[in-house]
PDB file of N, CA and C in Angstrom:
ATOM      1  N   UNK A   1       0.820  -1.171   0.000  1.00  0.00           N
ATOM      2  CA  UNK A   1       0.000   0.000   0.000  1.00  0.00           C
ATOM      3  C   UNK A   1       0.880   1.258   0.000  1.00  0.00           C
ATOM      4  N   UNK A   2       2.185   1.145   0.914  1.00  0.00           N
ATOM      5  CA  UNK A   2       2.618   2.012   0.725  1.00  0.00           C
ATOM      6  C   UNK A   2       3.693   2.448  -0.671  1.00  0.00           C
ATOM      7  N   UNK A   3       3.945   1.806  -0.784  1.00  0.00           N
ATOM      8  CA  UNK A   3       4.624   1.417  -2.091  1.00  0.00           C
ATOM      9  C   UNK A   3       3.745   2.302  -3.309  1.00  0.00           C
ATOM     10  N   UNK A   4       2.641   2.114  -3.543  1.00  0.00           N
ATOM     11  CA  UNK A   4       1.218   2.408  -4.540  1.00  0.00           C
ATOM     12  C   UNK A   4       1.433   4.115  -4.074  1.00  0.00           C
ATOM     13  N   UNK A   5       1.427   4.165  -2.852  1.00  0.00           N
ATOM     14  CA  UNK A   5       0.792   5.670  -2.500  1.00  0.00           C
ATOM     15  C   UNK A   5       2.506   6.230  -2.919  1.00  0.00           C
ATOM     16  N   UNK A   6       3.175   5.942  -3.080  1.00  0.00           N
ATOM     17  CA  UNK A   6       4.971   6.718  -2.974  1.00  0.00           C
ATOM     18  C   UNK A   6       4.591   6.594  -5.117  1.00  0.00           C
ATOM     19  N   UNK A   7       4.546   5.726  -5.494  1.00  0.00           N
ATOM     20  CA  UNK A   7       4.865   5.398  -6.848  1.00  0.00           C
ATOM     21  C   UNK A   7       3.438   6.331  -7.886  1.00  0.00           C
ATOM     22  N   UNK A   8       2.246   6.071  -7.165  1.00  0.00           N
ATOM     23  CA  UNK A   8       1.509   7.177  -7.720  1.00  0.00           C
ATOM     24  C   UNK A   8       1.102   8.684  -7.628  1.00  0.00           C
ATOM     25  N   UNK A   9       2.057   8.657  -6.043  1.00  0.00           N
ATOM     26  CA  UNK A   9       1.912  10.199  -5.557  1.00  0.00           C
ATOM     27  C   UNK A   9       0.309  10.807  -5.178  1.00  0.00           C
ATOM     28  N   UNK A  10      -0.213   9.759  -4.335  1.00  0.00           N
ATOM     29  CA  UNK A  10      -1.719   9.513  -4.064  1.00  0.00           C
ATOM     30  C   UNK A  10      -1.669  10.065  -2.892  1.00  0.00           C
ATOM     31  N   UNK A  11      -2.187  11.007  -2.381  1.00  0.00           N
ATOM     32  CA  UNK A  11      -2.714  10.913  -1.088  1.00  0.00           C
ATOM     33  C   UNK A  11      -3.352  10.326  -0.195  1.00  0.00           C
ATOM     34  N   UNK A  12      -4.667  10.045  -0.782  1.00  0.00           N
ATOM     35  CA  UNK A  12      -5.527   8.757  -0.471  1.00  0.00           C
ATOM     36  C   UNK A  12      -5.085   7.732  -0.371  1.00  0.00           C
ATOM     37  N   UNK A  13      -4.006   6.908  -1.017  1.00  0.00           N
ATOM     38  CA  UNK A  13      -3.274   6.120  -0.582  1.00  0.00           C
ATOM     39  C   UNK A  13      -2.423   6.474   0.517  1.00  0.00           C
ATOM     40  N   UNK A  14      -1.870   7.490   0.384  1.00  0.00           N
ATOM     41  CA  UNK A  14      -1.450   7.434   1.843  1.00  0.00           C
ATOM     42  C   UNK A  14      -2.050   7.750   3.303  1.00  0.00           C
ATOM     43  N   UNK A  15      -3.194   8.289   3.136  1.00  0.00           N
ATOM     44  CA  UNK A  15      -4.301   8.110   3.868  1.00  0.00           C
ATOM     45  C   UNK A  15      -4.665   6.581   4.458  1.00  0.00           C
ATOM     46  N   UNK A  16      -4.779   5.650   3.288  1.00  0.00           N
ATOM     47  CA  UNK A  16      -5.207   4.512   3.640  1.00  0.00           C
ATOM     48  C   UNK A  16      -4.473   3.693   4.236  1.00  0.00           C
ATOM     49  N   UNK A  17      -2.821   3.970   4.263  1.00  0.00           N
ATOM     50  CA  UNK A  17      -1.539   3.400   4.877  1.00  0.00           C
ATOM     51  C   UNK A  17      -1.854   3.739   6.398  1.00  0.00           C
ATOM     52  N   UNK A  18      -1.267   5.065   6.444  1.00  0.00           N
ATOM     53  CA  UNK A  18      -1.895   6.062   7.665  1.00  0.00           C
ATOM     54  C   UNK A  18      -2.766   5.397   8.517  1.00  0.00           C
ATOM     55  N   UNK A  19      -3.829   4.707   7.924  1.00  0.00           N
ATOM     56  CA  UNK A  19      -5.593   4.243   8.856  1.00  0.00           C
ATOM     57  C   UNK A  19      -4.930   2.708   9.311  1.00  0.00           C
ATOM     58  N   UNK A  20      -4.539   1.640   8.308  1.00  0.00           N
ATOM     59  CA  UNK A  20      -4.161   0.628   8.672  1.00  0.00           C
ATOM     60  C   UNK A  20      -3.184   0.558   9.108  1.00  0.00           C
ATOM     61  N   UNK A  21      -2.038   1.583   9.015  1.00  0.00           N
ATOM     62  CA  UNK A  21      -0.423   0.845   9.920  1.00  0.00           C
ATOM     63  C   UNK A  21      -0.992   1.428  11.216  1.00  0.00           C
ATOM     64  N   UNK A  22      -1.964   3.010  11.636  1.00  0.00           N
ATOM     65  CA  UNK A  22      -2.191   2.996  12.787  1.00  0.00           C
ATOM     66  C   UNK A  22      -2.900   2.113  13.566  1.00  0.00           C
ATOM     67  N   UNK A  23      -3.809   1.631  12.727  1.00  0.00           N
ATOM     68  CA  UNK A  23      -4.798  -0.316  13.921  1.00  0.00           C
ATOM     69  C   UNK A  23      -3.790  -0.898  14.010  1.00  0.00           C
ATOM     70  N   UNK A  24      -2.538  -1.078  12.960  1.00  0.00           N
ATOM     71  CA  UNK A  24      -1.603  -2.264  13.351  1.00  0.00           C
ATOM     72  C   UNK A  24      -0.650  -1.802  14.492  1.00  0.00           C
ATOM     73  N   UNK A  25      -0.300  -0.309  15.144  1.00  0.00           N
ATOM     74  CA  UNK A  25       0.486   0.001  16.137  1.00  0.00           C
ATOM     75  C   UNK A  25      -0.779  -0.073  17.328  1.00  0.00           C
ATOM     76  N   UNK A  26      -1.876   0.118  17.211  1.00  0.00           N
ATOM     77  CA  UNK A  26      -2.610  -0.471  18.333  1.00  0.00           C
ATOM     78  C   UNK A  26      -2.727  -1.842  18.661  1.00  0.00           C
ATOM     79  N   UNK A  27      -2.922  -2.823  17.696  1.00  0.00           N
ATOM     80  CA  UNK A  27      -3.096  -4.158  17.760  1.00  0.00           C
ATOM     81  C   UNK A  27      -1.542  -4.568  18.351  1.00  0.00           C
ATOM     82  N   UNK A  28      -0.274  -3.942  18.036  1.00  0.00           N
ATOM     83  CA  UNK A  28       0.795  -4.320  18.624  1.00  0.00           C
ATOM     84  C   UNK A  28       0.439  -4.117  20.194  1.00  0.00           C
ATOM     85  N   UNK A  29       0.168  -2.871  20.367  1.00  0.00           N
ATOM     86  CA  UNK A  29       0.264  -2.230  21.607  1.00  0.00           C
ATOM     87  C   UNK A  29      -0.300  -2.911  22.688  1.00  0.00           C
ATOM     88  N   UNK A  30      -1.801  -3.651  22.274  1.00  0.00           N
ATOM     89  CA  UNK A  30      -2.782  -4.262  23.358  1.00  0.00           C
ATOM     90  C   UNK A  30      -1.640  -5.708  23.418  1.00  0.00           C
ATOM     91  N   UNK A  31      -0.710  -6.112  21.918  1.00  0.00           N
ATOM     92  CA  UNK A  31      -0.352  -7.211  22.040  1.00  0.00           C
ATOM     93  C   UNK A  31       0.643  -6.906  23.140  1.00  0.00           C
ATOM     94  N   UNK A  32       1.409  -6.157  23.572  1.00  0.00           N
ATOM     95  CA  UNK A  32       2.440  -6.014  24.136  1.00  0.00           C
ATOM     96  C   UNK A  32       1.980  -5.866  25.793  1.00  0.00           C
ATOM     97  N   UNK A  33       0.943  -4.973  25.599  1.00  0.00           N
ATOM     98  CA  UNK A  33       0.277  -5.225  27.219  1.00  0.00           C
ATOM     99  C   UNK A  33      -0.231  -6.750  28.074  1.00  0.00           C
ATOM    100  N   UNK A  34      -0.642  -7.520  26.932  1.00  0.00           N
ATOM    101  CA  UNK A  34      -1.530  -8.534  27.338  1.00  0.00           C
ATOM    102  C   UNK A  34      -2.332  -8.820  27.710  1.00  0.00           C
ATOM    103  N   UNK A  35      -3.527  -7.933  27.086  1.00  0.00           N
ATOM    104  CA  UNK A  35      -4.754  -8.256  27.975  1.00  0.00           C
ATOM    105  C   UNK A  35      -5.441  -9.844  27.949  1.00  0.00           C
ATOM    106  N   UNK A  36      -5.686  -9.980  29.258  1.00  0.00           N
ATOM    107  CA  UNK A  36      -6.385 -11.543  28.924  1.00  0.00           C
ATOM    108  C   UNK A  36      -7.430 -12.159  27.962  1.00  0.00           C
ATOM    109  N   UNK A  37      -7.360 -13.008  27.649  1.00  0.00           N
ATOM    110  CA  UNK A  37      -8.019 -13.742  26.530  1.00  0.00           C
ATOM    111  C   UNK A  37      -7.718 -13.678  25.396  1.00  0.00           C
ATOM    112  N   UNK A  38      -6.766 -12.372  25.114  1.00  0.00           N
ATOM    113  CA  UNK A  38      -6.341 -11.917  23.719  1.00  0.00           C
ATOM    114  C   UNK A  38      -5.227 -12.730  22.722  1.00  0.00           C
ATOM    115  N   UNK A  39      -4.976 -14.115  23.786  1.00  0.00           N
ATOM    116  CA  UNK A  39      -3.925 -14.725  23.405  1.00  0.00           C
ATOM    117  C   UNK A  39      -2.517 -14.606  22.804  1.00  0.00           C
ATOM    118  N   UNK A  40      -2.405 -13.326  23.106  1.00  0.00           N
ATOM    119  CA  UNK A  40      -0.676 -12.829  23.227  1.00  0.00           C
ATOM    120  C   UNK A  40      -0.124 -13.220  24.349  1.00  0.00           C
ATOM    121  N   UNK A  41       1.200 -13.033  25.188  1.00  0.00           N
ATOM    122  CA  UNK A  41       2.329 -12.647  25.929  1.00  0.00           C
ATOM    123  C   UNK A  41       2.704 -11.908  25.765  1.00  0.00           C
ATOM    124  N   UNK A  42       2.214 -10.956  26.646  1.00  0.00           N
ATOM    125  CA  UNK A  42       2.277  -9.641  26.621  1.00  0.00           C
ATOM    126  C   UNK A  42       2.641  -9.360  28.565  1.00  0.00           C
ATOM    127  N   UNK A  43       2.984  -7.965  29.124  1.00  0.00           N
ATOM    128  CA  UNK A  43       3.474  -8.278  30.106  1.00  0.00           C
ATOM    129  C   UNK A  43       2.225  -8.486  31.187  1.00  0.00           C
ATOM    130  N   UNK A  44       1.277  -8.271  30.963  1.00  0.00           N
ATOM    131  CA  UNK A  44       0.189  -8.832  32.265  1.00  0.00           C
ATOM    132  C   UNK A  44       0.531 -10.487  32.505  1.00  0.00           C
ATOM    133  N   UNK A  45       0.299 -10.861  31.242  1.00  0.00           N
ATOM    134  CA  UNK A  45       0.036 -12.398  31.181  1.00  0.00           C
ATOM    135  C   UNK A  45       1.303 -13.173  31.766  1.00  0.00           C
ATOM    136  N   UNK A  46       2.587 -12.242  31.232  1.00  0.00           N
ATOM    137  CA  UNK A  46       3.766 -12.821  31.601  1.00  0.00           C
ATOM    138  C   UNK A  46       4.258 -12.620  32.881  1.00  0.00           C
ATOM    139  N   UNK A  47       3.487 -11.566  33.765  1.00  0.00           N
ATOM    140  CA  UNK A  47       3.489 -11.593  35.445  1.00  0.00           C
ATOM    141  C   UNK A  47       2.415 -12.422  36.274  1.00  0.00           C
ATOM    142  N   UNK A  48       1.708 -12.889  35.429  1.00  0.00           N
ATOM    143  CA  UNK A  48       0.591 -13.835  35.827  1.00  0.00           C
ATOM    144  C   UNK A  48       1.198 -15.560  35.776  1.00  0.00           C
ATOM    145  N   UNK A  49       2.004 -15.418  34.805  1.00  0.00           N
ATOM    146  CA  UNK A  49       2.860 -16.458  34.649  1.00  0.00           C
ATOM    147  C   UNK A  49       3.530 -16.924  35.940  1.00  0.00           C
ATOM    148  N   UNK A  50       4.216 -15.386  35.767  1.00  0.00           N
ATOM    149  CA  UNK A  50       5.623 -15.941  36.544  1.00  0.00           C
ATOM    150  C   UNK A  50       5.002 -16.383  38.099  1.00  0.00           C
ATOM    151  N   UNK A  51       4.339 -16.301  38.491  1.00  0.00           N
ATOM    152  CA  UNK A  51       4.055 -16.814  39.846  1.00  0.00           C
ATOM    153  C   UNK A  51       3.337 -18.501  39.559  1.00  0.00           C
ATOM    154  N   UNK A  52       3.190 -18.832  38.505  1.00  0.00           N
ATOM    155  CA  UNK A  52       3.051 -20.239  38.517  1.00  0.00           C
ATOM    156  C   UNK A  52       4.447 -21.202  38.084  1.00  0.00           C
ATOM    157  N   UNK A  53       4.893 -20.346  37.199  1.00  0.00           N
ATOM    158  CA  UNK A  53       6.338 -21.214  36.604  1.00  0.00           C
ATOM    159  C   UNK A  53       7.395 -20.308  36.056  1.00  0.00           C
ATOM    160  N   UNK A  54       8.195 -20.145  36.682  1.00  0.00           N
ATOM    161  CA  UNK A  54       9.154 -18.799  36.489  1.00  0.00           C
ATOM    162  C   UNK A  54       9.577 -19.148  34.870  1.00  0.00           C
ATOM    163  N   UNK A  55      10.024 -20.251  34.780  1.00  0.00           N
ATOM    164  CA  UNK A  55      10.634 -20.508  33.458  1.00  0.00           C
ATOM    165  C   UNK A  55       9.802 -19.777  32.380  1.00  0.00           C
ATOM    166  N   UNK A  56       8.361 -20.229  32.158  1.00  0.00           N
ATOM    167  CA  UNK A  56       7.365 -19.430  31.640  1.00  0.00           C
ATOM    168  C   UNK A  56       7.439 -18.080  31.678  1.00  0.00           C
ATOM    169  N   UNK A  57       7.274 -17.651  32.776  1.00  0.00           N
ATOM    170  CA  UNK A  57       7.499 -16.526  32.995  1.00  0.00           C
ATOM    171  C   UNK A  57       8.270 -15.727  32.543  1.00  0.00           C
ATOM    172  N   UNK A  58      10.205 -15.840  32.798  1.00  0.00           N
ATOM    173  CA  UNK A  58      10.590 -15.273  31.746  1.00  0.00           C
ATOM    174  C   UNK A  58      10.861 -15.283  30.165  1.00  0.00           C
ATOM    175  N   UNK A  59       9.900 -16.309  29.958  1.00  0.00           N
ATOM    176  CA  UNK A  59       9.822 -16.703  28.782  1.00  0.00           C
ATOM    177  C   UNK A  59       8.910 -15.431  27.865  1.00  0.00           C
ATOM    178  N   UNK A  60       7.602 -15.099  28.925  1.00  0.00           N
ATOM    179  CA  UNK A  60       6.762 -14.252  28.225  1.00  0.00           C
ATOM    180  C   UNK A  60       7.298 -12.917  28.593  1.00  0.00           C
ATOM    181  N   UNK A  61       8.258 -12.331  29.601  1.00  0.00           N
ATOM    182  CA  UNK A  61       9.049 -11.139  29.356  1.00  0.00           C
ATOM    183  C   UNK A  61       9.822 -11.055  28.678  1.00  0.00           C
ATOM    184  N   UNK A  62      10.429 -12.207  27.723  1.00  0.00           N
ATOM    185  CA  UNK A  62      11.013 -11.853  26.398  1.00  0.00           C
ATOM    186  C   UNK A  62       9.814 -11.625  25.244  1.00  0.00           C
ATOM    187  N   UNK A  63       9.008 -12.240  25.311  1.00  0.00           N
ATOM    188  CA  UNK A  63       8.131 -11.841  24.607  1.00  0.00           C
ATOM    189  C   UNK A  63       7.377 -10.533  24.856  1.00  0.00           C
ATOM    190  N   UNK A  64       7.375  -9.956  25.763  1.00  0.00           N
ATOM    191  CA  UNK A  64       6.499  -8.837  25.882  1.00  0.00           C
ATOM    192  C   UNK A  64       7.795  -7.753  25.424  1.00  0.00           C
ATOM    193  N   UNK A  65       8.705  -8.275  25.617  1.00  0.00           N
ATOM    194  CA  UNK A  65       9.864  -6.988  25.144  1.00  0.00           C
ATOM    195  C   UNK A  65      10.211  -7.295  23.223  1.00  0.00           C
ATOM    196  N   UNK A  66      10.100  -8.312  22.760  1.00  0.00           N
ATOM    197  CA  UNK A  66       9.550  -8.216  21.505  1.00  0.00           C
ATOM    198  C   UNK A  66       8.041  -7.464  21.216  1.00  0.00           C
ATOM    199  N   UNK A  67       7.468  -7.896  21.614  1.00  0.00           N
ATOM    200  CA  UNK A  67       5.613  -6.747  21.333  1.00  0.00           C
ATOM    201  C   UNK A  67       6.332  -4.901  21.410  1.00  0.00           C
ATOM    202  N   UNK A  68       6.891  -5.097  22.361  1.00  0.00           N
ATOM    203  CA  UNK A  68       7.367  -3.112  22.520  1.00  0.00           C
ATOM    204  C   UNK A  68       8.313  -3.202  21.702  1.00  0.00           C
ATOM    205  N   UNK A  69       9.485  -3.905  21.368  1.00  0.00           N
ATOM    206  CA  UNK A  69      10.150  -3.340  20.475  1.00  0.00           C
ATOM    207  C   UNK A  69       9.711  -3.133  19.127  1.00  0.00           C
ATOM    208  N   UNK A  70       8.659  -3.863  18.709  1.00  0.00           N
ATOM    209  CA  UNK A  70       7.943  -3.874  17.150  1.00  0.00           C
ATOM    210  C   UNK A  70       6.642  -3.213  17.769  1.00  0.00           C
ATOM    211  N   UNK A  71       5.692  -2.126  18.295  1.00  0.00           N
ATOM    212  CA  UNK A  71       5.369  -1.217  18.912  1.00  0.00           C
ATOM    213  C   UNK A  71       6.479  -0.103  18.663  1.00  0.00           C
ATOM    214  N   UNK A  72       7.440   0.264  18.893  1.00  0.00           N
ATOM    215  CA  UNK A  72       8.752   1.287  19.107  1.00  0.00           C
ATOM    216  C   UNK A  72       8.606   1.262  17.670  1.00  0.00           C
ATOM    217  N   UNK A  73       9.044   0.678  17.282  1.00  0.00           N
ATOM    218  CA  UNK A  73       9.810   0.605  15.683  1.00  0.00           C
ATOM    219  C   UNK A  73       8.486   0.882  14.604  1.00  0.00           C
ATOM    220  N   UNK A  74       6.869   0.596  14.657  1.00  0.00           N
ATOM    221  CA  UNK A  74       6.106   0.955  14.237  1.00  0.00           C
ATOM    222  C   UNK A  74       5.632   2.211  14.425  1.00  0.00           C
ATOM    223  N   UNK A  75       5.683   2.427  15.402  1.00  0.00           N
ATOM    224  CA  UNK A  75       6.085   4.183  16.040  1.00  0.00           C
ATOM    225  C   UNK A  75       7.323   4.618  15.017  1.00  0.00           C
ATOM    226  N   UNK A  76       8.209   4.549  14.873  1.00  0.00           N
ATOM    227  CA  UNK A  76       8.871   5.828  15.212  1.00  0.00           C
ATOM    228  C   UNK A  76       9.268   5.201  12.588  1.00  0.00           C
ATOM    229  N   UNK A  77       8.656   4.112  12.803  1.00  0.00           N
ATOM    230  CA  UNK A  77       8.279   3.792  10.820  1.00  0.00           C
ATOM    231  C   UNK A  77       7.224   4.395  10.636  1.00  0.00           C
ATOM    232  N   UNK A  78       6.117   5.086  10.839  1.00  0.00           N
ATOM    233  CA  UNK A  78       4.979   5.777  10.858  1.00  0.00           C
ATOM    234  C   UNK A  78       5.473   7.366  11.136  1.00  0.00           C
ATOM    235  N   UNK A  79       6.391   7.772  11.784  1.00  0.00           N
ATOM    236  CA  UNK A  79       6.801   9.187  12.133  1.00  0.00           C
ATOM    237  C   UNK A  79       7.496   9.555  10.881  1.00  0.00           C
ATOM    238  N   UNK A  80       8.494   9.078  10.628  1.00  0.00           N
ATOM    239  CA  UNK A  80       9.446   8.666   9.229  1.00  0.00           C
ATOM    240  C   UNK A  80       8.412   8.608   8.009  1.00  0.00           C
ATOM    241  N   UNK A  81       7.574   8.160   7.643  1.00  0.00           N
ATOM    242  CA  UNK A  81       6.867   8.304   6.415  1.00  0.00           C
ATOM    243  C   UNK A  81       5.718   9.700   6.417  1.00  0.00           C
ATOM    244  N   UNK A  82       5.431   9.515   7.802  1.00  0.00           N
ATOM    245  CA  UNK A  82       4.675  11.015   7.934  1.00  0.00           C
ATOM    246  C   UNK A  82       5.678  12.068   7.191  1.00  0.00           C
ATOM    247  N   UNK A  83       6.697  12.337   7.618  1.00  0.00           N
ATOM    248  CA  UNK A  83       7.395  13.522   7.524  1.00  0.00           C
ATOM    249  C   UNK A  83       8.068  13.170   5.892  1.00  0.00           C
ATOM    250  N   UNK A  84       7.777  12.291   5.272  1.00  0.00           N
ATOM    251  CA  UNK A  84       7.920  11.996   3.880  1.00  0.00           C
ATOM    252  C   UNK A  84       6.811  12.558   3.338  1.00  0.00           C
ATOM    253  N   UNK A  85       5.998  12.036   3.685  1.00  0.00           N
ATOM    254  CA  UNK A  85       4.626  12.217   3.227  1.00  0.00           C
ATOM    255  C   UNK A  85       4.373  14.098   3.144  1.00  0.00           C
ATOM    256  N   UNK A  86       5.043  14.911   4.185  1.00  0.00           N
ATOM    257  CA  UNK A  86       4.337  16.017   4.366  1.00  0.00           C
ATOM    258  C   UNK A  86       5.598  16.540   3.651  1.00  0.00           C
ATOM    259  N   UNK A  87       6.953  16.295   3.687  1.00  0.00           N
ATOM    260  CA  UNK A  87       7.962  16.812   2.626  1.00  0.00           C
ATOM    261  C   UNK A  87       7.387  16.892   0.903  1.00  0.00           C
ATOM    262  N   UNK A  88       6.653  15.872   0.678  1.00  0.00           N
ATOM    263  CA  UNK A  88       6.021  15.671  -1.101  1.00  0.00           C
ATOM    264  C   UNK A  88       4.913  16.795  -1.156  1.00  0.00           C
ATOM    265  N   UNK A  89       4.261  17.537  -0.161  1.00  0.00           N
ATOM    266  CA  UNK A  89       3.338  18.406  -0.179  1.00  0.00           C
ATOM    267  C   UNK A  89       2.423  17.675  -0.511  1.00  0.00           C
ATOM    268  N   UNK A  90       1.950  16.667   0.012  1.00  0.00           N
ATOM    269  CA  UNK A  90       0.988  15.842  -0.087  1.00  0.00           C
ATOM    270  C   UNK A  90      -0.079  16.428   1.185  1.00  0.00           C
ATOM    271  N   UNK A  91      -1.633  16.487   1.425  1.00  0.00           N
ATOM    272  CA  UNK A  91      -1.963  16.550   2.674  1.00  0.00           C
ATOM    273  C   UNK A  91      -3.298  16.433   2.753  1.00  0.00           C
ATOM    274  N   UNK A  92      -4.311  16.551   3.569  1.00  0.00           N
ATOM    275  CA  UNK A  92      -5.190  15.739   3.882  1.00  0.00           C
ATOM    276  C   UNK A  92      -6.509  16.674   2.840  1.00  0.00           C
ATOM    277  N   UNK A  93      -6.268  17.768   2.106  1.00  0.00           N
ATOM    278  CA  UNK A  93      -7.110  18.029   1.413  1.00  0.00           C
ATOM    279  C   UNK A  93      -7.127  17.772   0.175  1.00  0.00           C
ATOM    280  N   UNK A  94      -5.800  17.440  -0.311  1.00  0.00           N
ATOM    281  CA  UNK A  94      -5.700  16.186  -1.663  1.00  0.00           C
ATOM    282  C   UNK A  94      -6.165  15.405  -1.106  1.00  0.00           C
ATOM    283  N   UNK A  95      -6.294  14.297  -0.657  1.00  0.00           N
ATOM    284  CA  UNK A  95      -6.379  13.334  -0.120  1.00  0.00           C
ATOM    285  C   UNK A  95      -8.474  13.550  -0.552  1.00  0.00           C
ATOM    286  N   UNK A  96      -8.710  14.460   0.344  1.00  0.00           N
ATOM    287  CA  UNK A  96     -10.099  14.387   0.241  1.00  0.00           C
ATOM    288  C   UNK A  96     -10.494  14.574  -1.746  1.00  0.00           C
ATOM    289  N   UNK A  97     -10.160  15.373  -1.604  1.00  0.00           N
ATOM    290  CA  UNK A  97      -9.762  15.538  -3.596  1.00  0.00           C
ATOM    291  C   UNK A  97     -10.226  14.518  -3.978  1.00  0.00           C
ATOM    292  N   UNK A  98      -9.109  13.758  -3.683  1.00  0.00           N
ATOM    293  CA  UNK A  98      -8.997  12.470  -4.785  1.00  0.00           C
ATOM    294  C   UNK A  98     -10.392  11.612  -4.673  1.00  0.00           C
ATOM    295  N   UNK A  99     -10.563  11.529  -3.364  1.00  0.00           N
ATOM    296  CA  UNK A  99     -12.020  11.091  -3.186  1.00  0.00           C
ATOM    297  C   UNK A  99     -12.903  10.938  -3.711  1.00  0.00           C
TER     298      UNK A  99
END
C-alpha cells in the first residue's frame, strides 16, 4: 500500500496506509500489554505467569519486550513516512480531492 501511494503520488493512498499501519500500532500495543483472553504474551500475562512457573514466565518477558520493540519501531516507521509524506506536499485536502 505504501509502495502504490509513494509510486503514484496519491494521497488517499497514503491516507489509507496512515488508517491501517495505525490499527496495526494499536493491535501491537494491546499485544504487548496482554490483555487476557487476547492470546498474546504480553506483560500482564507474563506476570501472571511468573508466579506459577518462572521458566514461563521469563519466557513471556522476552516476549512482551519483543511486542514493545515492534510497537517502538512501528512508532517511530509511521513518524518517518509522515514527515515523507508532508515533505512531497501531499496533505489531507488532496487526499479528500482524490475522493
Amino acid at each position: 500500500m505504501l509502495y502504490n501511494a509513494v509510486r503514484t503520488d496519491s494521497s488517499l493512498r497514503y491516507m489509507l496506509f496512515f488508517f491501517f499501519y495505525g490499527w496495526h500500532i494499536v493491535v501491537v500495543g494491546i499485544g504487548a500489554l496482554g490483555v487476557g483472553g487476547g492470546g498474546v504474551a504480553g506483560w500482564i500475562t507474563a506476570f501472571k505467569t511468573m508466579e506459577e512457573n518462572k521458566a514461563l514466565g521469563v519466557l513471556g518477558i522476552i516476549v512482551s519486550l519483543a511486542w514493545c520493540a515492534n510497537c517502538l519501531i512501528a512508532v517511530y516507521l509511521i513518524m518517518q513516512i509522515h514527515k515523507t509524506y508532508r515533505t512531497t506536499g501531499q496533505s489531507m485536502e488532496k487526499a479528500s480531492g482524490e475522493f
